[in-house]
Protein backbone atom coordinates (compact mmCIF):
# COMPACT_ATOMS: atom_id res chain seq x y z
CA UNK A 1 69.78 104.21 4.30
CA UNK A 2 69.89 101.34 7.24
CA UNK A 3 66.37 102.48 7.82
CA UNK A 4 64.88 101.80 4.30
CA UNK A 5 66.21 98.52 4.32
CA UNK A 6 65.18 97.46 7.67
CA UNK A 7 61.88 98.56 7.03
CA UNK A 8 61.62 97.02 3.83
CA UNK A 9 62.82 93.58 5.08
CA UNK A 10 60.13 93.63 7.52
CA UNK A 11 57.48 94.26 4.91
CA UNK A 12 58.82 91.50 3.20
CA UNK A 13 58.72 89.28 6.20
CA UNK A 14 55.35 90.90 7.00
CA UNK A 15 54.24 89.55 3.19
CA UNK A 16 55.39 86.28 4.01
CA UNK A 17 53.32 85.55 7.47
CA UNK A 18 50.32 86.43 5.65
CA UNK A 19 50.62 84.97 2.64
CA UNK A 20 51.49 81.33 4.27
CA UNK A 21 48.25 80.93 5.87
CA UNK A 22 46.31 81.69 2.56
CA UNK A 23 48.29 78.53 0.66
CA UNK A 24 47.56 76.41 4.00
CA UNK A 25 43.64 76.77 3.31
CA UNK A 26 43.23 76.65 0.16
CA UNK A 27 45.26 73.08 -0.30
CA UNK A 28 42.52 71.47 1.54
CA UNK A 29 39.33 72.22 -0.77
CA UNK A 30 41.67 71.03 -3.55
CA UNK A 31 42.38 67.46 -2.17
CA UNK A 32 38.95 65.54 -2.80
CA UNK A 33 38.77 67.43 -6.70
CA UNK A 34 41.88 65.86 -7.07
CA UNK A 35 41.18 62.67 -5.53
CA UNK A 36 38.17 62.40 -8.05
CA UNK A 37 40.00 63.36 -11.06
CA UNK A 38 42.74 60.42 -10.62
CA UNK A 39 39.28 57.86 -10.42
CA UNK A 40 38.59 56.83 -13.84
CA UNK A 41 35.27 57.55 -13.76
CA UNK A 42 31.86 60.30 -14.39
CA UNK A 43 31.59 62.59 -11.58
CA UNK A 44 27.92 61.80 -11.47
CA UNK A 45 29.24 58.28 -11.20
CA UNK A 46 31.37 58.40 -8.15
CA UNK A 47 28.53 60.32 -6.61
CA UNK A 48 25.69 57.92 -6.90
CA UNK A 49 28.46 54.64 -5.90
CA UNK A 50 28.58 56.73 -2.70
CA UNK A 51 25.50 57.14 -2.28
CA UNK A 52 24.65 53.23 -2.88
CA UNK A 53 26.98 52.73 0.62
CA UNK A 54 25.65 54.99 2.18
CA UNK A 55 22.19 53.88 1.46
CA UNK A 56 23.53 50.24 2.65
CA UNK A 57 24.89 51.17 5.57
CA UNK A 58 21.59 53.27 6.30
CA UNK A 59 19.74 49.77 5.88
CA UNK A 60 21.71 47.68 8.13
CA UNK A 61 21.82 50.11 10.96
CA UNK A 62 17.73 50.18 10.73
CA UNK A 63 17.60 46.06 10.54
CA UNK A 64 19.86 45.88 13.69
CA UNK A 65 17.60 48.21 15.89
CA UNK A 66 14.73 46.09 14.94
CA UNK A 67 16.44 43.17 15.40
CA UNK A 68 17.00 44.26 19.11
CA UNK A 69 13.56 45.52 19.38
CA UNK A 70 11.73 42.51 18.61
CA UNK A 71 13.83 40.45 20.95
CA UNK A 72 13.27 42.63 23.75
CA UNK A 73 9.54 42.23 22.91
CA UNK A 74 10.10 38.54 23.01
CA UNK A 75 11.30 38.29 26.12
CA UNK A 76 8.82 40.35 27.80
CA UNK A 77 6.24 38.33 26.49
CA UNK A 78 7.42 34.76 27.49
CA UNK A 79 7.10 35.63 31.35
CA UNK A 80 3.74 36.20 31.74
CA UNK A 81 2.77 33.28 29.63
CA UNK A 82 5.00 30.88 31.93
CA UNK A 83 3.43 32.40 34.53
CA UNK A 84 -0.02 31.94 34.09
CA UNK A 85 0.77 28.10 33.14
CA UNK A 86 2.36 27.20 35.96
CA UNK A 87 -0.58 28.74 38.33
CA UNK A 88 -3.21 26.91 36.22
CA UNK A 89 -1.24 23.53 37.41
CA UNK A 90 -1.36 21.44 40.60
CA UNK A 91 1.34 19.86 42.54
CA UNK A 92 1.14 16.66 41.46
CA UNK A 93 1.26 17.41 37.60
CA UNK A 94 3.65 20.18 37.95
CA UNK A 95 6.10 17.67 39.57
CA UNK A 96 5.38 15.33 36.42
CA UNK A 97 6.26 17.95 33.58
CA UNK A 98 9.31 19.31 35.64
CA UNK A 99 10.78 16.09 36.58
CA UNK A 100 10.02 13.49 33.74
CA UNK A 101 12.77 11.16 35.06
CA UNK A 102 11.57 10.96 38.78
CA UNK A 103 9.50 7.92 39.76
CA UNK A 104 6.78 10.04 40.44
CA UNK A 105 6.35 10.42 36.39
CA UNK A 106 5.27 7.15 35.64
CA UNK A 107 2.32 7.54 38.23
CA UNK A 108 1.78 10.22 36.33
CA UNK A 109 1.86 8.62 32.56
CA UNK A 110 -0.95 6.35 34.03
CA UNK A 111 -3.29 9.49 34.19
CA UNK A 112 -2.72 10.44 30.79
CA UNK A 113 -5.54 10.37 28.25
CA UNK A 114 -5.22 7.59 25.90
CA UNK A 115 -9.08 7.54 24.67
CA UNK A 116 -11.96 6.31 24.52
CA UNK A 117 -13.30 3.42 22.90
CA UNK A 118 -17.01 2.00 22.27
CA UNK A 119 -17.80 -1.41 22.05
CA UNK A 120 -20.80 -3.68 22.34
CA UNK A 121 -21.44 -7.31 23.59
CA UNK A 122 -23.77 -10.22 23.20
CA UNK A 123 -24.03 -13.25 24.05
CA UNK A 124 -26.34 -16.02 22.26
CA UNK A 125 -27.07 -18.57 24.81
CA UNK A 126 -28.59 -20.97 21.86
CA UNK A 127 -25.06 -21.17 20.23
CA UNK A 128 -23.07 -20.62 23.17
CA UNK A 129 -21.52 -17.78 20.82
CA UNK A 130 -19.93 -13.93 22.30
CA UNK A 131 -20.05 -11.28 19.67
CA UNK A 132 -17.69 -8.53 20.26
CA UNK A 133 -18.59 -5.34 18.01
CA UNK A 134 -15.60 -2.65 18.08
CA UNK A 135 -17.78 0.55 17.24
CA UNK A 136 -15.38 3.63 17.01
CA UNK A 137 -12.66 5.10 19.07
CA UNK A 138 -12.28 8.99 20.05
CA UNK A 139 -9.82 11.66 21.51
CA UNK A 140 -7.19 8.86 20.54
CA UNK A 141 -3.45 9.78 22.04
CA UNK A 142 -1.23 10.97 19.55
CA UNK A 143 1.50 8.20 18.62
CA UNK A 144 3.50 9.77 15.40
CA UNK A 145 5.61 13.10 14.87
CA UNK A 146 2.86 14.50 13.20
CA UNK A 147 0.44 15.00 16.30
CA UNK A 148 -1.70 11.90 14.68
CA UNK A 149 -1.78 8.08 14.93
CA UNK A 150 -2.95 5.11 12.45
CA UNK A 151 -4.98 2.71 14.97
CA UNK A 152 -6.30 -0.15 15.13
CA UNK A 153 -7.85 -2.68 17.73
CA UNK A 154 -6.56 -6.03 18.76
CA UNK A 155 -9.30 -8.22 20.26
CA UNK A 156 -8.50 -11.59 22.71
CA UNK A 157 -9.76 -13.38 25.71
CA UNK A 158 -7.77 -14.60 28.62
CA UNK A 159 -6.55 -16.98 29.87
CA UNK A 160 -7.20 -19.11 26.36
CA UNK A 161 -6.37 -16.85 23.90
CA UNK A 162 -6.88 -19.25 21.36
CA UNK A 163 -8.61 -16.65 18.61
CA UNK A 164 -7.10 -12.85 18.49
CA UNK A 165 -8.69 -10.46 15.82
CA UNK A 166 -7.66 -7.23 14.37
CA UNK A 167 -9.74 -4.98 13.02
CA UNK A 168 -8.64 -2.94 9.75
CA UNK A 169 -6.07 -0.10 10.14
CA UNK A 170 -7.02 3.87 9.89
CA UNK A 171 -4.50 6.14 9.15
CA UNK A 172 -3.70 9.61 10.19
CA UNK A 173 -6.88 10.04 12.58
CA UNK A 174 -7.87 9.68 16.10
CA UNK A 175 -11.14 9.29 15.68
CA UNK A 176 -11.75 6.15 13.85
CA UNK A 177 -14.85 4.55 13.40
CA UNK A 178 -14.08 0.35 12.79
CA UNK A 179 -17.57 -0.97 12.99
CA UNK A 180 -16.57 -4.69 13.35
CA UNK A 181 -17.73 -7.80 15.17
CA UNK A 182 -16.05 -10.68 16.14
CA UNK A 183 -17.14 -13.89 17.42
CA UNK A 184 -16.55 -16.65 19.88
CA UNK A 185 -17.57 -19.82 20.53
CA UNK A 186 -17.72 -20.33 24.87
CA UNK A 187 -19.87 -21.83 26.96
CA UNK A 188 -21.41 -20.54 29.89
CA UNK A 189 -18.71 -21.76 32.34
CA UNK A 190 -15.76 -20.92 30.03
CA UNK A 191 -17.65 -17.70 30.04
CA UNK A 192 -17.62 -16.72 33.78
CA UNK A 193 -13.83 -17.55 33.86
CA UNK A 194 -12.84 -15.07 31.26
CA UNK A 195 -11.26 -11.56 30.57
CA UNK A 196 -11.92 -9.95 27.22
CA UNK A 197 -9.08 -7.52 26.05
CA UNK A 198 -9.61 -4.80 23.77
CA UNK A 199 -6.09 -3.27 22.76
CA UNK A 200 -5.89 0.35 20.56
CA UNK A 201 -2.13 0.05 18.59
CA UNK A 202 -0.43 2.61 16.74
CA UNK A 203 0.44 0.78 13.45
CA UNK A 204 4.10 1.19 12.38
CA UNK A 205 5.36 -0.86 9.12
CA UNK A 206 8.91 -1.22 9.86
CA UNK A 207 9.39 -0.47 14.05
CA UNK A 208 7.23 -2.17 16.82
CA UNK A 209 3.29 -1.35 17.09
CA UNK A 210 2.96 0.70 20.07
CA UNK A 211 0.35 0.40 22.43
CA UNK A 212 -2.15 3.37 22.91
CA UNK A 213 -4.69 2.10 25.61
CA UNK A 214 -6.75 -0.84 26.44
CA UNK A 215 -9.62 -2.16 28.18
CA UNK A 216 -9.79 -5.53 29.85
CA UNK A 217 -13.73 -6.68 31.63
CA UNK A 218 -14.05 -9.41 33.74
CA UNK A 219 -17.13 -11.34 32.10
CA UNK A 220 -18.02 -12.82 34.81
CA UNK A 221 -19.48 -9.39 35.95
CA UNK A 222 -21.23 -8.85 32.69
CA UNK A 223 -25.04 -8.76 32.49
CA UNK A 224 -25.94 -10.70 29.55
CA UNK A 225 -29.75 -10.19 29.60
CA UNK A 226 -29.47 -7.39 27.08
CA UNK A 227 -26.83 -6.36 24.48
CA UNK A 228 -24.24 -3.87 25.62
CA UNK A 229 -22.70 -1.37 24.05
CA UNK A 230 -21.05 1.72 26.00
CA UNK A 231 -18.07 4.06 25.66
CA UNK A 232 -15.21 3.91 28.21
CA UNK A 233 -12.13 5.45 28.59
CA UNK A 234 -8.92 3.49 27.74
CA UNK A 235 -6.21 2.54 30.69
CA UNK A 236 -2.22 2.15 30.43
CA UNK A 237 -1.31 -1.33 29.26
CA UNK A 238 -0.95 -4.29 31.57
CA UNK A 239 2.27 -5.10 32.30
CA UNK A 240 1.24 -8.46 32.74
CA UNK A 241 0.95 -8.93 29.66
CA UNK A 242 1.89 -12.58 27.44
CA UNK A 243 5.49 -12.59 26.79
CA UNK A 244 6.89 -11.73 23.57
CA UNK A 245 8.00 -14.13 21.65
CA UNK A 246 9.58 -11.78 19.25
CA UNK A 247 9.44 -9.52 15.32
CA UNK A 248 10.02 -10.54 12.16
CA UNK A 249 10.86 -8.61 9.09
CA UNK A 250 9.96 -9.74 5.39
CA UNK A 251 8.46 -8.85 1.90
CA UNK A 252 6.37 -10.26 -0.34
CA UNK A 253 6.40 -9.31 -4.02
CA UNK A 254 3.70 -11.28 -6.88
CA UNK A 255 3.81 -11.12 -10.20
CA UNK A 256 0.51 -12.55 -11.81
CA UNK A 257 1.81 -12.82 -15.43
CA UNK A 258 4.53 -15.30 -14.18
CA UNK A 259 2.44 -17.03 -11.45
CA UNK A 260 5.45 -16.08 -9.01
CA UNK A 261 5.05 -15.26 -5.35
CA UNK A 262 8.66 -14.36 -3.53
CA UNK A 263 9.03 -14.59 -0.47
CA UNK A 264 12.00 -12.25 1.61
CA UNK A 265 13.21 -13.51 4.71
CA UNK A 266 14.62 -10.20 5.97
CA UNK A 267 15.26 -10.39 9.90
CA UNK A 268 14.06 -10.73 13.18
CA UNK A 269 14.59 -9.34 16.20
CA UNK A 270 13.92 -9.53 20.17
CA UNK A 271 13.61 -13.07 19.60
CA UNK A 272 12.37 -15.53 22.72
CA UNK A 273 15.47 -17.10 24.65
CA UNK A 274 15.46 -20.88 24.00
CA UNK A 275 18.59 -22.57 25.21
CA UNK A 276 19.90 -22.26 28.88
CA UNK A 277 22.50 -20.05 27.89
CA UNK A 278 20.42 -16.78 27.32
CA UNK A 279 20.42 -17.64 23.27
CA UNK A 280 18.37 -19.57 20.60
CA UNK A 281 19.93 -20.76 17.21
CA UNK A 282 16.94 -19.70 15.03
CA UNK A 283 15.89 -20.15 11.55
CA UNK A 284 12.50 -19.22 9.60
CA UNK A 285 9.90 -22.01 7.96
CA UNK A 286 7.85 -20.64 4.86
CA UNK A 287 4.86 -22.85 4.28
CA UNK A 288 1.84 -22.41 1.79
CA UNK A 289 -1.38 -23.65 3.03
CA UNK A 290 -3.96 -24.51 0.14
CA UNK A 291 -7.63 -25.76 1.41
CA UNK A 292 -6.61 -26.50 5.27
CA UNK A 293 -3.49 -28.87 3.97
CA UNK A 294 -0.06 -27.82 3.85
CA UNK A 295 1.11 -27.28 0.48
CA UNK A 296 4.24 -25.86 -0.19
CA UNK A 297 7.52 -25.43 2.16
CA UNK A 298 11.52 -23.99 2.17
CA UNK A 299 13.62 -22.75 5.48
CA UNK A 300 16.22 -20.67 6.02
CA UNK A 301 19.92 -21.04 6.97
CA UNK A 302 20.22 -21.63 11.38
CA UNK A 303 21.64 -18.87 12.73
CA UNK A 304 24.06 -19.77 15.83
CA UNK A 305 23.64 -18.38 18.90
CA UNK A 306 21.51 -15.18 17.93
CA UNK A 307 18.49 -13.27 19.01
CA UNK A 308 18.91 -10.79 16.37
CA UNK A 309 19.21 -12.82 13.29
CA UNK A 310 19.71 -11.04 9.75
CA UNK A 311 18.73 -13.92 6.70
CA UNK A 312 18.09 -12.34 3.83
CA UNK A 313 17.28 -15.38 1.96
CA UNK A 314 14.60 -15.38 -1.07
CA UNK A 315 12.15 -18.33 -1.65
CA UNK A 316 9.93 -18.04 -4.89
CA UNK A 317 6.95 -20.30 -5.25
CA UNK A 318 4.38 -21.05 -8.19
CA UNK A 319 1.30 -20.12 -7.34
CA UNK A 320 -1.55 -19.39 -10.41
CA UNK A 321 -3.60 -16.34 -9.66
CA UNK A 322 -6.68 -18.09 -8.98
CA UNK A 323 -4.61 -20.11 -6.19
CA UNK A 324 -3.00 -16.67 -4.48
CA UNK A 325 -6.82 -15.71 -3.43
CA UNK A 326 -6.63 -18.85 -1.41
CA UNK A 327 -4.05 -19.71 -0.46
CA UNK A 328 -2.23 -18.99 3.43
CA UNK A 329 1.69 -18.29 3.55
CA UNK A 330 2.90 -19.31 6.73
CA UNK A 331 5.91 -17.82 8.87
CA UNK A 332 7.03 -19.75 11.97
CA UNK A 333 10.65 -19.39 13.43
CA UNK A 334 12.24 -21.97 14.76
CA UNK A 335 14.91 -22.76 17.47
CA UNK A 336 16.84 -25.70 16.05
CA UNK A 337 18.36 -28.43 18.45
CA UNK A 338 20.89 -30.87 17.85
CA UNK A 339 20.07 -33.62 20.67
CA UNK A 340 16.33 -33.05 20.98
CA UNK A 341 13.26 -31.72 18.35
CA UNK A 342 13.13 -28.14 17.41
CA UNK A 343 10.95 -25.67 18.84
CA UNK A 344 8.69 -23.27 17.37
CA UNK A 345 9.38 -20.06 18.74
CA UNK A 346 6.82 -17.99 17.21
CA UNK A 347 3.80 -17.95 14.15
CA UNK A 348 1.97 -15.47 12.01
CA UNK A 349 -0.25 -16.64 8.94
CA UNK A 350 -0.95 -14.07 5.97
CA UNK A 351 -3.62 -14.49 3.29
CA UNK A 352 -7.45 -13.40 2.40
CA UNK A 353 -8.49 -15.03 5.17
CA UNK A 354 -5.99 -13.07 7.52
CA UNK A 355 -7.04 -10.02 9.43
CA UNK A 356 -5.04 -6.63 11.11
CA UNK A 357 -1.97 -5.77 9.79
CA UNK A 358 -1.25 -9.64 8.23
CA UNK A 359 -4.58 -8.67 6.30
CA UNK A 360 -3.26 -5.45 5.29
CA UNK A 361 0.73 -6.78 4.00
CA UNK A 362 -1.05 -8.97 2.05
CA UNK A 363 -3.64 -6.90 0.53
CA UNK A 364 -0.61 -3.81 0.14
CA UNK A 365 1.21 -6.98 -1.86
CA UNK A 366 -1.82 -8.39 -4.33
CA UNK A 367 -2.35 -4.34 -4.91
CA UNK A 368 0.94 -3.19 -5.95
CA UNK A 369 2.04 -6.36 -8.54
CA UNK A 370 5.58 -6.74 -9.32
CA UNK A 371 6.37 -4.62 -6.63
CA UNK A 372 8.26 -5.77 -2.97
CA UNK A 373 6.04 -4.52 0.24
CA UNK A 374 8.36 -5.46 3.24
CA UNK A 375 6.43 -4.86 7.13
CA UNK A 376 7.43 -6.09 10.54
CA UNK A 377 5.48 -8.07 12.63
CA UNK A 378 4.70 -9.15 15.77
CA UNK A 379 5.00 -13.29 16.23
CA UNK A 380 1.94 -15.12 17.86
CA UNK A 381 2.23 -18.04 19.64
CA UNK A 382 2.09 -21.59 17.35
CA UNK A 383 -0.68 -23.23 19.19
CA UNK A 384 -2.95 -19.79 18.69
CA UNK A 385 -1.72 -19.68 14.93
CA UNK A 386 -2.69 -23.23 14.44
CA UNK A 387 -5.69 -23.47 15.75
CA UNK A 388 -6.79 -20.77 14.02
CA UNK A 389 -5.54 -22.41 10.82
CA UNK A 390 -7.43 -25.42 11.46
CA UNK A 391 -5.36 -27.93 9.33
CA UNK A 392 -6.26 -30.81 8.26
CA UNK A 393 -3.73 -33.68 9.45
CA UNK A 394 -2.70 -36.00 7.02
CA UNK A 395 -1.12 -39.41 7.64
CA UNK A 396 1.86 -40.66 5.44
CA UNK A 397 2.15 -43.83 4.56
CA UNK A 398 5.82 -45.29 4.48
CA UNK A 399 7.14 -45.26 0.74
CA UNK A 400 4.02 -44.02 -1.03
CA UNK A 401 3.02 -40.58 -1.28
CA UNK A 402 -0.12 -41.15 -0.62
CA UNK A 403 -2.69 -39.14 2.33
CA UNK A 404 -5.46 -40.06 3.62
């Protein structure tokens, strides 16, 4: 009897051992039915959301690899570029590239190409008159961001610089073709102690013009037997160069319905020192010039002890339409004095009968009525501006207002 019931608890133990590993596997397949059944959604559902991820992950794994790929190819390819630049380069240039900053860079900016420019000259012993023709320019230097410049030329004679011309302004090119002539009135002797200038700017309406190149000829070497007319490269800029009297800001706005031209004094900047202390106390003459006589004139506010000097102070004048096609509008600043008379720092004129960029504010103004055009520019010396002017003097006569 002990023996049937030992043997049956061991079958029943037996039963046991092998029935605990069947429940073990078979939980496992039913965990992810399970899982699916408590998400409220299709089967086919669930299936293709998984199969969305897995698609995305797929995706971003591939864009990685060829991220790193094309990098690697990157790389490779930069070193034999840099190194077939640098053995295409000589000592003296390399130097120049690597070390901007070094003093042996500006020996180097001298080198640079800046141009070419063509021009011709004759002289016309009969009327003791030089024409200067400024043909074309070519391979200019590029001035703006854009890898272009809009140049013009700037024509004068040294030591008397009493006449400077500008031709017209081309934009976006460096090849521009001006065909302009200029002339002066020398003698023969005035002649052999000259130096004509020919300067190529970089027109910019509200910073400083920059300078691209120039050429300067002694005339005194010139042949004058035949006309000449040759290309030659432009050089750096002399440093030598007149000193500058300063910039001045302003716009100019006409309406022709109302006969109204206004007049902006803006600012001006980099102006001449005029007073021992290192300063100038400067304010700004507007003048109208009608047939060679002065006309019409207002001023600004003085400005104490300033080389910077911000105005903005508007002027309106009457001027008829038939009068603004001949008329000249006159800027001159000033450095006022209390205990002697004031001094005319600096003069530019503006009108039909202007030329360069004074030509070109003028015509941007009579072009676009109603409308305020505001340009920097450069001041010119007074006695160059006047004589160029050419006024006619008039004499007052104490309480009459009568000229003669």
């Amino acid at each position: 009897m002990s023996i049937t019931v030992a043997s049956t608890s061991i079958a029943l133990s037996v039963t046991k051992v092998t029935t605990s590993p069947s429940n073990s596997t078979t939980a496992a397949p039913g965990f992810w039915p399970s899982l699916l059944d408590k998400i409220p959604l299709p089967r086919w559902a669930i299936y293709a959301i998984i199969a969305l991820i897995l698609l995305v992950i797929l995706i971003c794994v591939l864009c990685c690899c060829v991220k790193c790929c094309c990098k690697g190819k990157k790389k490779k390819k930069k070193k034999p570029d840099q190194k077939i630049n640098l053995k295409g380069l000589n000592g003296s240039t390399t130097t120049a590239l690597v070390q901007p900053e070094t003093e042996d860079a500006e020996y180097g900016s001298v080198d640079e190409r800046r141009g070419k420019l063509l021009y011709s000259l004759e002289y016309n012993t009969a009327r003791s008159e030089m024409t200067v023709g400024i043909k074309e320019a070519a391979e200019l230097k590029a001035m703006d961001h854009g890898g272009t410049s809009d140049p013009y030329v700037k024509v004068y004679i040294l030591p008397y610089k009493s006449k400077t011309f500008e031709t017209k302004v081309f934009r976006k090119t460096l090849n521009p073709v001006f065909n302009e002539h200029f002339k002066y009135q020398m003698s023969q002797k005035e002649l052999s102690e000259s130096t004509l200038v020919m300067q190529v700017y970089d027109f910019n309406r509200f910073s400083k013009h920059d300078v691209i190149g120039e050429l300067r000829l002694e005339l005194s070497a010139v042949d004058w037997n035949h006309v000449i007319e040759e290309w030659k490269d432009l050089s750096m800029p002399s440093k030598n160069e007149q000193e500058h009297l300063g910039e001045i800001c302003f716009s100019l706005r006409y309406v022709p319905t109302a006969s109204k031209l206004t007049v902006v004094i803006l600012e001006a900047k980099n102006l001449k020192k005029m007073d021992h202390g290192g300063s100038s106390d400067p304010y700004v003459k507007v003048q109208l010039i009608l047939d060679k006589k002065k006309w019409k004139k207002k001023k600004t506010t003085v400005k104490k002890q300033t080389l910077n000097p911000y105005f903005n102070e508007s002027f309106t004048f009457e001027v008829s339409f038939e009068q603004i096609q001949k008329v000249q509008l006159v800027i001159s600043v000033w450095d006022h004095d209390k205990m002697s008379r004031n001094d005319a720092i600096g003069k530019i004129f503006l009108g039909c009968d202007a030329t360069g960029n004074q030509l070109r504010h003028w015509a941007d103004m009579l072009s676009n009525p109603r409308r305020p055009v505001a340009q920097w520019h450069t001041l010119l010396s007074a006695d160059q501006v006047d004589s160029t002017l050419a006024l006619k003097h008039t004499l007052k006569i104490p309480f009459t207002n009568k000229t003669f």
